[in-house]
Protein backbone atom coordinates (compact mmCIF):
# COMPACT_ATOMS: atom_id res chain seq x y z
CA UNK A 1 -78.77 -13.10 -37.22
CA UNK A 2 -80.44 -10.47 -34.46
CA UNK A 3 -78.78 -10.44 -31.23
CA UNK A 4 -80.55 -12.20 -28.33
CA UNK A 5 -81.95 -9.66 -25.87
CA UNK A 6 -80.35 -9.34 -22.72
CA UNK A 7 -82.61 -10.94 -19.95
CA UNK A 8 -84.80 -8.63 -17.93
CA UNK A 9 -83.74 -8.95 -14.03
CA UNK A 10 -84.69 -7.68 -10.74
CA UNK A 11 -83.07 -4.63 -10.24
CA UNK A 12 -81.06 -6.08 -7.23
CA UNK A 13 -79.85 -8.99 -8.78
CA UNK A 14 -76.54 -7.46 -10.50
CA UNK A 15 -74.58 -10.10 -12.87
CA UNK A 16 -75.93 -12.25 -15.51
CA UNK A 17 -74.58 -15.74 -14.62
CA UNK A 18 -75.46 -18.30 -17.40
CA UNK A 19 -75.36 -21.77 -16.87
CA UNK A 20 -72.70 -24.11 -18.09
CA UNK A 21 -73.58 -26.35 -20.64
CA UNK A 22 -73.09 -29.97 -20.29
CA UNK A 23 -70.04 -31.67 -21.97
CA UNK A 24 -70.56 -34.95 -23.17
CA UNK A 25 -66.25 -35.37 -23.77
CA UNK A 26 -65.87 -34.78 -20.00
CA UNK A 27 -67.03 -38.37 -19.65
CA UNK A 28 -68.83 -37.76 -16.67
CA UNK A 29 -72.74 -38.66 -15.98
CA UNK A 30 -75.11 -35.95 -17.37
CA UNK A 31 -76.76 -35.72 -13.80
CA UNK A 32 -72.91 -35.95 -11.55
CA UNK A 33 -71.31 -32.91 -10.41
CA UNK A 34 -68.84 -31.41 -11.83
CA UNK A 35 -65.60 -29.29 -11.17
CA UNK A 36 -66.56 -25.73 -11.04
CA UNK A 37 -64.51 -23.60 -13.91
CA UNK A 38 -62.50 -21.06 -13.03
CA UNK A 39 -64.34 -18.31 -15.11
CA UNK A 40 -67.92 -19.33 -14.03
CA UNK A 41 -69.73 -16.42 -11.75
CA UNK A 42 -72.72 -17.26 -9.07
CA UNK A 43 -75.91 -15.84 -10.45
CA UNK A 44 -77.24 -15.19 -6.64
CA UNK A 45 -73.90 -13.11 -5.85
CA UNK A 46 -71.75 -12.48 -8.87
CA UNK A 47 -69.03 -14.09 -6.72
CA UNK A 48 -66.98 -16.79 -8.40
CA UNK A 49 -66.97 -20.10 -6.81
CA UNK A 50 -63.63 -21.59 -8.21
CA UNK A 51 -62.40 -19.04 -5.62
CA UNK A 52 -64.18 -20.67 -2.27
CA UNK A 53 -64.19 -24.54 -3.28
CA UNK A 54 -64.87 -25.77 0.00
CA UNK A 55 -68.43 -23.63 0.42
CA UNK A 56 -68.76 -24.21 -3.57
CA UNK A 57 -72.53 -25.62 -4.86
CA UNK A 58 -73.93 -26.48 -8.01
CA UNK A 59 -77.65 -27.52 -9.44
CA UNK A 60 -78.14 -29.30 -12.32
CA UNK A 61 -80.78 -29.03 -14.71
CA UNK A 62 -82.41 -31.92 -16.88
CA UNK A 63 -80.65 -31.03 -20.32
CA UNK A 64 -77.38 -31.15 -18.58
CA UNK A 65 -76.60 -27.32 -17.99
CA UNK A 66 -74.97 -26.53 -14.65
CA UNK A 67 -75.04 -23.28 -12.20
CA UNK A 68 -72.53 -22.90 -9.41
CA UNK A 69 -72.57 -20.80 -6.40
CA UNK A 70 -70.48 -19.83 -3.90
CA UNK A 71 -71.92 -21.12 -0.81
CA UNK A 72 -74.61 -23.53 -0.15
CA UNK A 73 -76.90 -20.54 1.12
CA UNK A 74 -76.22 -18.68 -2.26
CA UNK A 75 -77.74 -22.59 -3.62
CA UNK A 76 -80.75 -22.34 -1.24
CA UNK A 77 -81.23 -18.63 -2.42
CA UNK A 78 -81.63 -19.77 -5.51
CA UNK A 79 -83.70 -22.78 -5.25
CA UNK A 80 -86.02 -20.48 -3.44
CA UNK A 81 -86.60 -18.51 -7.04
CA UNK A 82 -84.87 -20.49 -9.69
CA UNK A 83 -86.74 -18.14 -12.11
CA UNK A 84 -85.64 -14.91 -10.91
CA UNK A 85 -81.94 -15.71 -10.91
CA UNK A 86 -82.20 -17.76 -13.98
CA UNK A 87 -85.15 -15.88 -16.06
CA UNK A 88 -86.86 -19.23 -18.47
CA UNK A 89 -86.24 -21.59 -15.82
CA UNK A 90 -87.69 -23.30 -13.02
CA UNK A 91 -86.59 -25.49 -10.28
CA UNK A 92 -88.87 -28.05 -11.82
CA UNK A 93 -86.12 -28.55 -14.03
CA UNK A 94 -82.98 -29.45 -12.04
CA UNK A 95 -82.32 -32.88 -11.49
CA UNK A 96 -79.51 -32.60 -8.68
CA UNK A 97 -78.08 -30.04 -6.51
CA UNK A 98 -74.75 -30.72 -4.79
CA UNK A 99 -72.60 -29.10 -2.08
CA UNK A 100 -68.97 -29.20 -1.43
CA UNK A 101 -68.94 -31.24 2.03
CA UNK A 102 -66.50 -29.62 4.89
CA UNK A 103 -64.74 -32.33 5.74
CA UNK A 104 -63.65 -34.21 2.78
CA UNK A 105 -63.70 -31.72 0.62
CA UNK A 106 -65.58 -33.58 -2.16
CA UNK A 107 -69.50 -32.96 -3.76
CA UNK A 108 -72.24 -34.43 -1.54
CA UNK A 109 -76.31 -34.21 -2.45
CA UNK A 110 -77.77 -30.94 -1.11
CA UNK A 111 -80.67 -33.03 0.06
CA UNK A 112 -79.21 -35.46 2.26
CA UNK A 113 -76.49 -33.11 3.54
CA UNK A 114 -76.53 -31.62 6.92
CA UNK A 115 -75.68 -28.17 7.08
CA UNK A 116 -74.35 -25.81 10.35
CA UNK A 117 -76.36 -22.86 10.89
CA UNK A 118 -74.72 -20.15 13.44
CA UNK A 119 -71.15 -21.11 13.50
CA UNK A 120 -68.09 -19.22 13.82
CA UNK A 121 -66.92 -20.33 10.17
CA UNK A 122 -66.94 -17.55 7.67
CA UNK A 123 -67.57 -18.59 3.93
CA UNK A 124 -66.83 -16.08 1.14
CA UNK A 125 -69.49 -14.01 2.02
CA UNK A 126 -68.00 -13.46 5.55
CA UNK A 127 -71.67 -13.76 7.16
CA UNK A 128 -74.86 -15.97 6.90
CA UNK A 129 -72.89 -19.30 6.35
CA UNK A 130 -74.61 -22.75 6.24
CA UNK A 131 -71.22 -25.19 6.32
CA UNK A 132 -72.14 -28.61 4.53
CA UNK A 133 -71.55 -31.91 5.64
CA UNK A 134 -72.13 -35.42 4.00
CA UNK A 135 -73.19 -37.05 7.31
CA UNK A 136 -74.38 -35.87 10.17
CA UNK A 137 -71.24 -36.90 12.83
CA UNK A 138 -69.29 -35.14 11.11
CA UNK A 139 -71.80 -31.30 11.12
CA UNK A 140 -71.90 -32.44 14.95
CA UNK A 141 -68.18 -32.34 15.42
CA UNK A 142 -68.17 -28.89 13.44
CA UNK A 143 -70.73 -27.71 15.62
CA UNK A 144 -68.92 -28.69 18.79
CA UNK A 145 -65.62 -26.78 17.65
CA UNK A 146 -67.10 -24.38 15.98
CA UNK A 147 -70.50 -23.68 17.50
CA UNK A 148 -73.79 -23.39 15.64
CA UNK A 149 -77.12 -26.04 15.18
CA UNK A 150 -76.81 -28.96 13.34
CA UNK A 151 -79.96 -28.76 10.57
CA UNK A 152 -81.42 -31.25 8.02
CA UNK A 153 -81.94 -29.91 4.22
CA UNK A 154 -86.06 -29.90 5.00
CA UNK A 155 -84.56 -27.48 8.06
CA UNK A 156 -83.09 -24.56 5.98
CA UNK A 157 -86.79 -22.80 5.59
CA UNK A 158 -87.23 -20.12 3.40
CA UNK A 159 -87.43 -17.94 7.00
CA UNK A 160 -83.76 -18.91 7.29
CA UNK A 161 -82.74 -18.44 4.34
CA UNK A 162 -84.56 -14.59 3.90
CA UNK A 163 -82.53 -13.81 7.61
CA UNK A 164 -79.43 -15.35 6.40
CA UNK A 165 -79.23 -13.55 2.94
CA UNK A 166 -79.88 -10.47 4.16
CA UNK A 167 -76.99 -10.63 6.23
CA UNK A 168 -74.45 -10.86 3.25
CA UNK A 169 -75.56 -8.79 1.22
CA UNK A 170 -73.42 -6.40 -1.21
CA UNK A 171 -73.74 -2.54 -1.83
CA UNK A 172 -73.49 -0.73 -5.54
């Protein structure tokens, strides 16, 4: 058998993260989210979720394969080049994204979550944050405590997202 060449990155994206296949004996839905594994790495960051569960995300694509991130700005990162992150893929293939919502501490869909932008919380990347939230009382009542704007998915532009990355980013 040859070996598989290595994919070809950008030369600031530092960790190959591969996605986690989908596991039919877990007995979950191929499209549900799953628990992140301990050993899994985000392929925005190189970070490893299982470490932050409460700012953990996940996407998954259409033949069941999962990726996790850290955060749900490492997710929106991502989303924003699917293909450059994960080289042979593109976000025409994932069929649900999830973050980990603040207050209960369980998976809510990315797209109907409301996220905090500008609050004192600090995520594992200590800066750039978007806290999730599965309703929208709930990001309000952050907000109030904790300052910051309450924004819709459609909200977090790629403008945000470029300001906000840039903010945690990681030296060699």
């Amino acid at each position: 058998l040859e070996p598989e060449a290595a994919p070809v990155l950008d030369s600031d994206v530092c960790v190959v993260a591969p996605p986690t296949p989908y596991n039919p004996a877990s007995g979950l839905p191929l499209e549900s989210a799953r628990p992140v594994p301990a050993d899994v790495r985000c392929p925005v960051c190189g970070m490893f979720p299982a470490r932050s569960p409460d700012w953990a995300a996940q996407v998954i694509f259409a033949n069941g394969d999962a990726q996790f991130f850290d955060s749900p700005l490492s997710l929106f990162m991502y989303l924003s080049d699917v293909a450059r992150y994960s080289p042979g893929r593109s976000a025409d293939e994932i069929v649900a994204r999830y973050v980990t919502d603040v207050s209960s501490k369980t998976w809510t869909d990315a797209g109907s979550a409301f996220y905090v932008h500008g609050s004192s919380a600090k995520g594992p990347m200590r800066a750039g944050n978007l806290p999730a939230f599965a309703s929208k009382k709930a990001a309000l009542q952050f907000a109030a405590q904790r300052g910051g704007t309450v924004l819709a998915y459609a909200d977090v532009d790629a403008e945000l997202v470029t300001q906000l990355g840039g903010q945690g980013t990681h030296a060699h």
